[in-house]
PDB file of N, CA and C in Angstrom:
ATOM      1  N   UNK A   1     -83.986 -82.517  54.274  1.00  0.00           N
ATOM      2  CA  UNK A   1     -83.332 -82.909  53.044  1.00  0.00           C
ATOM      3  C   UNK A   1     -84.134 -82.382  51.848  1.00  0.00           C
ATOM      4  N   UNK A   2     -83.350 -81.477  50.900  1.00  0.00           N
ATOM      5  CA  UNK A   2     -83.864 -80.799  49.838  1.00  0.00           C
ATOM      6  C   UNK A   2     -84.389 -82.105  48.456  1.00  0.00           C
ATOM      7  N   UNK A   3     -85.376 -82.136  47.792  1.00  0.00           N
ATOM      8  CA  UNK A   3     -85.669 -83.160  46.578  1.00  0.00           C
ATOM      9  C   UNK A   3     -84.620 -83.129  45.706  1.00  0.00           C
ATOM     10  N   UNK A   4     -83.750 -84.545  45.426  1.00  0.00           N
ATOM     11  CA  UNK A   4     -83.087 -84.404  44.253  1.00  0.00           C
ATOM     12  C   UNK A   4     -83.776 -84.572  42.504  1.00  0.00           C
ATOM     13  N   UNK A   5     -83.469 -84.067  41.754  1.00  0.00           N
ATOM     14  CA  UNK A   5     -84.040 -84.445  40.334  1.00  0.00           C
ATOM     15  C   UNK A   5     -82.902 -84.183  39.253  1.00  0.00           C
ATOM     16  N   UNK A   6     -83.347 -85.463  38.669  1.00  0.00           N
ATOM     17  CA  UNK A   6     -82.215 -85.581  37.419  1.00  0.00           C
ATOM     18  C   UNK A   6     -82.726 -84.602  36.229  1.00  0.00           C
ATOM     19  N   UNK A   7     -81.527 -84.136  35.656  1.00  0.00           N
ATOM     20  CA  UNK A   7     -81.885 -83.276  34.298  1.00  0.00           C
ATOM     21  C   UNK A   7     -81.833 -83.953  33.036  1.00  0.00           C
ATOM     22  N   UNK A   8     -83.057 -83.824  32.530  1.00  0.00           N
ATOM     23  CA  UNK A   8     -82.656 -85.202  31.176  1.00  0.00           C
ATOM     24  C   UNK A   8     -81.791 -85.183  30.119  1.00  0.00           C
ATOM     25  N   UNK A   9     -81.099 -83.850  30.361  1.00  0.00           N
ATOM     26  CA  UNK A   9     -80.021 -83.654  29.074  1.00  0.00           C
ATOM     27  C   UNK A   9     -78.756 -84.323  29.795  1.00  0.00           C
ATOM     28  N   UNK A  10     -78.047 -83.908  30.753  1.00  0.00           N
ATOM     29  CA  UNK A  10     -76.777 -84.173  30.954  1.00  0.00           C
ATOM     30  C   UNK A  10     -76.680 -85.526  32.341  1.00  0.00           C
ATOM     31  N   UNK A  11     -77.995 -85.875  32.728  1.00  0.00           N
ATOM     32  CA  UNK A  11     -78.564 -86.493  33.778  1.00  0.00           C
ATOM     33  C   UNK A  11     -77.544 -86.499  34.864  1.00  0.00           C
ATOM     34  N   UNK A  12     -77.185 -85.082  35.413  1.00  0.00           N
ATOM     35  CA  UNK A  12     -76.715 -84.829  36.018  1.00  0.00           C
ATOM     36  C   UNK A  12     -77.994 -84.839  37.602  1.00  0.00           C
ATOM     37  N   UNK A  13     -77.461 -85.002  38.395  1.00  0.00           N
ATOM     38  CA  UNK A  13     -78.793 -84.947  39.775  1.00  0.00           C
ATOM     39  C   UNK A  13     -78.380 -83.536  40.825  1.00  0.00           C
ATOM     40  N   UNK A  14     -79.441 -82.659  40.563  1.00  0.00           N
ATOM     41  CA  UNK A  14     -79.395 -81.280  40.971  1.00  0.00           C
ATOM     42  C   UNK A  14     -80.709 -81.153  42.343  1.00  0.00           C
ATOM     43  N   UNK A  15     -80.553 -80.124  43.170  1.00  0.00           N
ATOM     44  CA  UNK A  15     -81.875 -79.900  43.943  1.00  0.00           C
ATOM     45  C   UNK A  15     -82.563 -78.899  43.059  1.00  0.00           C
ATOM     46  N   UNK A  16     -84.259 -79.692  43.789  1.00  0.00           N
ATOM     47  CA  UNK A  16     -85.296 -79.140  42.845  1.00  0.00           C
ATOM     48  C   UNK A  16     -85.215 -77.730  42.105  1.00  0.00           C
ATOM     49  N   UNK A  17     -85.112 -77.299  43.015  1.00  0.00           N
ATOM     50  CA  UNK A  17     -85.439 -75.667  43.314  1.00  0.00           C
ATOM     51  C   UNK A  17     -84.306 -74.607  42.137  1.00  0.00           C
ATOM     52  N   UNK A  18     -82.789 -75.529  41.899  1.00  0.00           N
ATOM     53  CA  UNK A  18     -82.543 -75.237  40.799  1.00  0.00           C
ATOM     54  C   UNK A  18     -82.363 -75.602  39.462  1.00  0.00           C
ATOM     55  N   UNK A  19     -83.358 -76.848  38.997  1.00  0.00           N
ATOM     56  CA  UNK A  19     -84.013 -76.953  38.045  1.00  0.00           C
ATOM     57  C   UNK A  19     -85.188 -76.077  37.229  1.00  0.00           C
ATOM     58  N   UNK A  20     -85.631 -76.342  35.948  1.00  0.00           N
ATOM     59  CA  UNK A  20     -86.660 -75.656  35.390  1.00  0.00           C
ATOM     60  C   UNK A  20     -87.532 -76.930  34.861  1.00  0.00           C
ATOM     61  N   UNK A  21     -88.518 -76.988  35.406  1.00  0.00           N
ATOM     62  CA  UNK A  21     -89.588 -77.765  34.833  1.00  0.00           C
ATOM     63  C   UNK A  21     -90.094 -77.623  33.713  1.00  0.00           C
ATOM     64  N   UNK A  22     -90.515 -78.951  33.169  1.00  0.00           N
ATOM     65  CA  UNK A  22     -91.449 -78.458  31.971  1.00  0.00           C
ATOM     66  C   UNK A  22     -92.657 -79.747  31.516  1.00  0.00           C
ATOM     67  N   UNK A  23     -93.034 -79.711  30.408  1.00  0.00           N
ATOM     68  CA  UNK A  23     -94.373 -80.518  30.044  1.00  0.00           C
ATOM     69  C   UNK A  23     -94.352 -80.487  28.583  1.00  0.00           C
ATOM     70  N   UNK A  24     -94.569 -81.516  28.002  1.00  0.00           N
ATOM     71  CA  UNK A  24     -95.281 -82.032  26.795  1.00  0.00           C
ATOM     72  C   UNK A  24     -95.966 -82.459  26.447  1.00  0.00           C
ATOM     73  N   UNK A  25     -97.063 -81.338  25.926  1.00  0.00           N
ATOM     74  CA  UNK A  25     -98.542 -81.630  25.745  1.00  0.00           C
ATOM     75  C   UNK A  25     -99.161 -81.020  24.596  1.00  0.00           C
ATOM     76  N   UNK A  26     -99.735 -82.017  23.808  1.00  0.00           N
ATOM     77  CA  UNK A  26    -100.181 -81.574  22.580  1.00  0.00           C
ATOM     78  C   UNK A  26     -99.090 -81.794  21.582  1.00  0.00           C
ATOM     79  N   UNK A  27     -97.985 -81.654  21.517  1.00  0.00           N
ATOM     80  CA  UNK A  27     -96.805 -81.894  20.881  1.00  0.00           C
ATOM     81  C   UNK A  27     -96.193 -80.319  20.843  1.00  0.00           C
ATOM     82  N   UNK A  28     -96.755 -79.716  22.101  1.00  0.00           N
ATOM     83  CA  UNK A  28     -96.071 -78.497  22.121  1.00  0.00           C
ATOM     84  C   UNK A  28     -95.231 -78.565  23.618  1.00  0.00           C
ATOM     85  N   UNK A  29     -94.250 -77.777  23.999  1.00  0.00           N
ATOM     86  CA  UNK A  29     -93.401 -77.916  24.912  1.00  0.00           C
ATOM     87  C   UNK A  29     -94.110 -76.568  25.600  1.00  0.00           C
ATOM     88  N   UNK A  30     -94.202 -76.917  27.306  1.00  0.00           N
ATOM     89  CA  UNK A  30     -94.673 -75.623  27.958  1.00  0.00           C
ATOM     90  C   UNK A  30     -94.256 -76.005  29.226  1.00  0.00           C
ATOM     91  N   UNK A  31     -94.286 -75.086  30.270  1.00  0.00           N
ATOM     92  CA  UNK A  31     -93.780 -74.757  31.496  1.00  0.00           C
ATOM     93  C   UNK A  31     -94.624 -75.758  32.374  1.00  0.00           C
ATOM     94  N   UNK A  32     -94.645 -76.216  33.260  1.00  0.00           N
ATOM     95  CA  UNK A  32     -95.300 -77.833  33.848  1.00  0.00           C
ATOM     96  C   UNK A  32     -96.430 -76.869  34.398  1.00  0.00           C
ATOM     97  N   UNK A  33     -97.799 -77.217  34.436  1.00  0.00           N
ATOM     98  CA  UNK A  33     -98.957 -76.582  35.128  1.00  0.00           C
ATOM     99  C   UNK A  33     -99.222 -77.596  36.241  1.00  0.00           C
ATOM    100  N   UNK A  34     -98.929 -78.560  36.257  1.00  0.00           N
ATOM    101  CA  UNK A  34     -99.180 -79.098  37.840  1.00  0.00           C
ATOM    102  C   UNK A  34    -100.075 -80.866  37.231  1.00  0.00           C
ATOM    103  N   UNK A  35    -100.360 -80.686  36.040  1.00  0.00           N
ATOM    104  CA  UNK A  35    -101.198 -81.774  35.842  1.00  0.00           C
ATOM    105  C   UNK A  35    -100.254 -82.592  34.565  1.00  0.00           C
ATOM    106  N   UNK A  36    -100.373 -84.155  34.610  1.00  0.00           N
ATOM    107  CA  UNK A  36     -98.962 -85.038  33.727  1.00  0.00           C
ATOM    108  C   UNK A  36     -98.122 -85.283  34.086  1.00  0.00           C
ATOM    109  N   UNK A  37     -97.126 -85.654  32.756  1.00  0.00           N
ATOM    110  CA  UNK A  37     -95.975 -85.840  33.565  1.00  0.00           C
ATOM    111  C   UNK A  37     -95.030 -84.957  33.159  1.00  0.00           C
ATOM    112  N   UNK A  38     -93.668 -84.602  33.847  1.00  0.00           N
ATOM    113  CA  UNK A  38     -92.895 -83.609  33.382  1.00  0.00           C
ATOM    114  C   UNK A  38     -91.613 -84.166  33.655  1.00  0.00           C
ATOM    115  N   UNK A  39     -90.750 -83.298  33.144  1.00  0.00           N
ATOM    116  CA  UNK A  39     -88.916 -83.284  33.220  1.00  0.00           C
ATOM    117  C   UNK A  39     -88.073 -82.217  33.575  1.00  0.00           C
ATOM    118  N   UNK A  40     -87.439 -82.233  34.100  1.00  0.00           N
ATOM    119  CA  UNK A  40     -86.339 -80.976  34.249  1.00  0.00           C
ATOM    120  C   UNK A  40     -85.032 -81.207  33.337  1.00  0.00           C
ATOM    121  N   UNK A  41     -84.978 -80.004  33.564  1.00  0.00           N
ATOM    122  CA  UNK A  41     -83.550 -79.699  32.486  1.00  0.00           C
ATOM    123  C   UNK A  41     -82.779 -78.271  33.879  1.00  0.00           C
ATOM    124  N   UNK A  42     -81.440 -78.683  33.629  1.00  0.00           N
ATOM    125  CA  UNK A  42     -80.746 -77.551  34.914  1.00  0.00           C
ATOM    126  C   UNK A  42     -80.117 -76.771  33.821  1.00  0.00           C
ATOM    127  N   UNK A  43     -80.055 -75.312  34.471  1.00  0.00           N
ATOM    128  CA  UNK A  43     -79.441 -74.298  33.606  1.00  0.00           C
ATOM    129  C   UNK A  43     -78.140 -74.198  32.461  1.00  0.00           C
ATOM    130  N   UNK A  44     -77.300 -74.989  33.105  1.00  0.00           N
ATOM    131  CA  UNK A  44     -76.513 -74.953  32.416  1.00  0.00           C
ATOM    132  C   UNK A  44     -76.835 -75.973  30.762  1.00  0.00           C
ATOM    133  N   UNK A  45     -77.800 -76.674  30.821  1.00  0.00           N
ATOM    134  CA  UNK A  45     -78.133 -77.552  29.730  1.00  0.00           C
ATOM    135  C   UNK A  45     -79.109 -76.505  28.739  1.00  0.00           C
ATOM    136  N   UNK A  46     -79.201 -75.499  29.904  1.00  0.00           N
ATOM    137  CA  UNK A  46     -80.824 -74.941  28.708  1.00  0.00           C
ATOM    138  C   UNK A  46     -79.972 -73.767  27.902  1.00  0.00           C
ATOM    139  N   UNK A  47     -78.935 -72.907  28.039  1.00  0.00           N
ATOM    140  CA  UNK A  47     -77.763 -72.312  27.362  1.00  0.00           C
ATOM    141  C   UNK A  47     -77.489 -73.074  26.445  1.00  0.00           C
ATOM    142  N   UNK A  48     -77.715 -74.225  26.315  1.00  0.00           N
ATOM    143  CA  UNK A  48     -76.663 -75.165  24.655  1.00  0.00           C
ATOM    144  C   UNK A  48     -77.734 -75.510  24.251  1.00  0.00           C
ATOM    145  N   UNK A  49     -78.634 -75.089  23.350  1.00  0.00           N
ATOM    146  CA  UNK A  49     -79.786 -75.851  22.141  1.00  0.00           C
ATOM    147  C   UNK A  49     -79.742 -77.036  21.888  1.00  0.00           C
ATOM    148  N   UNK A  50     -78.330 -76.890  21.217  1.00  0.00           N
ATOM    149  CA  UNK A  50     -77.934 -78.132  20.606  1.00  0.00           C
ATOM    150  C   UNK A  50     -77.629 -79.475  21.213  1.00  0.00           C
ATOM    151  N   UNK A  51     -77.057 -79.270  22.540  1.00  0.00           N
ATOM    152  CA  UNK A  51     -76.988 -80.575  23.725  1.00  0.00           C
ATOM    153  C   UNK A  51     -78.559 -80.750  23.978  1.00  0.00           C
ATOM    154  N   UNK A  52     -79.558 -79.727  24.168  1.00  0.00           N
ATOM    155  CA  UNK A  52     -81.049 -80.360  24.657  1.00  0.00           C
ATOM    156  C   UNK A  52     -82.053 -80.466  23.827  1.00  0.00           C
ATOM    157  N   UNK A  53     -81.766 -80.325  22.235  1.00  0.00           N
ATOM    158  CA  UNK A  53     -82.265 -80.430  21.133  1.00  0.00           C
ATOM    159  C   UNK A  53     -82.756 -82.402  21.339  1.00  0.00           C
ATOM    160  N   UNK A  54     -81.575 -83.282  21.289  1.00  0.00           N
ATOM    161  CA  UNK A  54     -81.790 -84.475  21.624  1.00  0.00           C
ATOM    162  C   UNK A  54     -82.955 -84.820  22.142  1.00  0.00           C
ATOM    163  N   UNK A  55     -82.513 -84.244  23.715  1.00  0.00           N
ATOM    164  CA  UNK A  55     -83.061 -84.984  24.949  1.00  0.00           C
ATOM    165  C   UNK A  55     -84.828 -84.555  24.794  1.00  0.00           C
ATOM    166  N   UNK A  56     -84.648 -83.163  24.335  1.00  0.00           N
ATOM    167  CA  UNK A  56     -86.284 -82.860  24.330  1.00  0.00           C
ATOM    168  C   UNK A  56     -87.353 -83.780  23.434  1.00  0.00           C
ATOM    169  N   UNK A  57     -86.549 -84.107  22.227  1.00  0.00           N
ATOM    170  CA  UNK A  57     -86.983 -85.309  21.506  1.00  0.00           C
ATOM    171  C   UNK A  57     -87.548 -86.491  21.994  1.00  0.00           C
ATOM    172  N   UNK A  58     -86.266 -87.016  22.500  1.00  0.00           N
ATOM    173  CA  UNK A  58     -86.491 -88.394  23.335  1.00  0.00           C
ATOM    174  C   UNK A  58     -87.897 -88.127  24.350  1.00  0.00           C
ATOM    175  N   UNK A  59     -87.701 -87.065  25.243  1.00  0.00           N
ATOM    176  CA  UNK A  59     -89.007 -86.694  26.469  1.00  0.00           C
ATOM    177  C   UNK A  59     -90.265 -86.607  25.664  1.00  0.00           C
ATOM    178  N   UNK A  60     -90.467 -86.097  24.791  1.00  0.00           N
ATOM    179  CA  UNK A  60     -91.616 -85.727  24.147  1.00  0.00           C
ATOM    180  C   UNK A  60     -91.664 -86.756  23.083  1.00  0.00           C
ATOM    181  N   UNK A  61     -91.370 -87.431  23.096  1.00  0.00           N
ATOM    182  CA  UNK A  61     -91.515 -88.653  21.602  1.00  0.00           C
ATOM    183  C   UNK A  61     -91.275 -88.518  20.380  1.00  0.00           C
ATOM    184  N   UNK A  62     -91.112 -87.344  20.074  1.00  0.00           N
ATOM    185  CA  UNK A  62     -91.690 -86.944  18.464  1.00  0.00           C
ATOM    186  C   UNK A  62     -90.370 -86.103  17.643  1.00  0.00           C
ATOM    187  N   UNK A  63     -90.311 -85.775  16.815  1.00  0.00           N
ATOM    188  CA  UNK A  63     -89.217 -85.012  15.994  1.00  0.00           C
ATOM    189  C   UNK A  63     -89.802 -83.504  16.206  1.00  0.00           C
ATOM    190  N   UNK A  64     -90.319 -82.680  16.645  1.00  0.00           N
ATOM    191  CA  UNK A  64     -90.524 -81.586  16.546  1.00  0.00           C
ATOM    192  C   UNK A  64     -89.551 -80.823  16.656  1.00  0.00           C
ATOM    193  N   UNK A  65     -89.124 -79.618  16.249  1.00  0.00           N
ATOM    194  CA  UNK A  65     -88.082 -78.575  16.968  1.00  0.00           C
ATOM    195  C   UNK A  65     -88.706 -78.126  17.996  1.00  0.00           C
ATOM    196  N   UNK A  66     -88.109 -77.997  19.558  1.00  0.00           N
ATOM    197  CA  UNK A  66     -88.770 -77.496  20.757  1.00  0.00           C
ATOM    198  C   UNK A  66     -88.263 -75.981  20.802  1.00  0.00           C
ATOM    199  N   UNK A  67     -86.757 -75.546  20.102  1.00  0.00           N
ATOM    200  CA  UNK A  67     -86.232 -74.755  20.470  1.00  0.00           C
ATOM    201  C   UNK A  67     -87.026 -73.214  20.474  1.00  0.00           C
ATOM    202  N   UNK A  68     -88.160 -73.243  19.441  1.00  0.00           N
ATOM    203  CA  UNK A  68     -89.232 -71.891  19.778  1.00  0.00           C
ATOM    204  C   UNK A  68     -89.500 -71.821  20.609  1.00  0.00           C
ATOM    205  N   UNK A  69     -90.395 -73.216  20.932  1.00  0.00           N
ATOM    206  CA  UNK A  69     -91.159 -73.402  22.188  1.00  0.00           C
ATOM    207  C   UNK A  69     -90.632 -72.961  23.316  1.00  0.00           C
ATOM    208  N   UNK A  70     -89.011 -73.281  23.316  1.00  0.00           N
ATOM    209  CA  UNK A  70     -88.304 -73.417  25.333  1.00  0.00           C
ATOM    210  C   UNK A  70     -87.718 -71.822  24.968  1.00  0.00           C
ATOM    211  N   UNK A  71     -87.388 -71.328  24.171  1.00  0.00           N
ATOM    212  CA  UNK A  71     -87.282 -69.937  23.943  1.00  0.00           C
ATOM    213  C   UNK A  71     -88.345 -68.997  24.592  1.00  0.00           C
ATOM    214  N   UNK A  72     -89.552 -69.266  24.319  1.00  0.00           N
ATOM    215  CA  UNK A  72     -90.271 -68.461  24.291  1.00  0.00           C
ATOM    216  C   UNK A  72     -90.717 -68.782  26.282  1.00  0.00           C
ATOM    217  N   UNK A  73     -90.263 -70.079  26.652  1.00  0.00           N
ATOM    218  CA  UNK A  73     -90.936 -69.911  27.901  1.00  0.00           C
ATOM    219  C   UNK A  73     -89.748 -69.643  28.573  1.00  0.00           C
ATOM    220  N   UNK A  74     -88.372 -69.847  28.486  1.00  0.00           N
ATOM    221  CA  UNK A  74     -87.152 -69.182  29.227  1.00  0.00           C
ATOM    222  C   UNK A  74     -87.360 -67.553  29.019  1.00  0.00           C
ATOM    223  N   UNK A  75     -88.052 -66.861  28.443  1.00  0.00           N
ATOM    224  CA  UNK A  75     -88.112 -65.365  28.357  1.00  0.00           C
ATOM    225  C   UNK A  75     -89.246 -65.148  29.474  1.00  0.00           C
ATOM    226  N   UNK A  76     -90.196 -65.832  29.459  1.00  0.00           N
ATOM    227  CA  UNK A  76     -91.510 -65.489  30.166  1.00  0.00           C
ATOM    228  C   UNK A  76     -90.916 -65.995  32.025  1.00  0.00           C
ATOM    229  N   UNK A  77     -90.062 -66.639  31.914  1.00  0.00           N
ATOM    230  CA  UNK A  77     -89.971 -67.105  33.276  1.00  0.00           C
ATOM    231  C   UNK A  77     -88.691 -66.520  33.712  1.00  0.00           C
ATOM    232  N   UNK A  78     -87.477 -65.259  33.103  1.00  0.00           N
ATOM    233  CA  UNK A  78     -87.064 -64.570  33.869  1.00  0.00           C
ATOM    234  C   UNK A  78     -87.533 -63.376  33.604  1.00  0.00           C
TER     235      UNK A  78
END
């Protein structure tokens, strides 16, 4: 049996493997290194800014804009 994990934008429940992990640390948004805690978000949520603009808020506590941040690591990770 494959791990299920919820995506925090649409909390839809996807297997792991096609989720994208991530981490909030420092009050910057980055790709999960293995240490904390983290969240997934599934593809189809990371295409709409504006639907995971919210949720990244809520995960990370704070008002920051993440959308540089998850930009810059959706380029590095395809």
């Amino acid at each position: 049996m494959k791990p299920i994990r919820m995506c925090i934008s649409c909390r839809g429940k996807f297997e792991q493997n096609l989720l994208t992990r991530l981490q909030c640390k420092d009050k910057k948004l980055l790709k999960f290194d293995g240490n904390g805690r983290s969240f997934y978000i599934c593809n189809t949520c990371l295409k709409d800014t504006n639907k995971i603009s919210k949720a990244l808020k809520r995960a990370c506590k704070n008002n920051k804009k993440y959308e540089i941040d998850l930009k810059e690591i959706l380029v590095n990770v395809r």
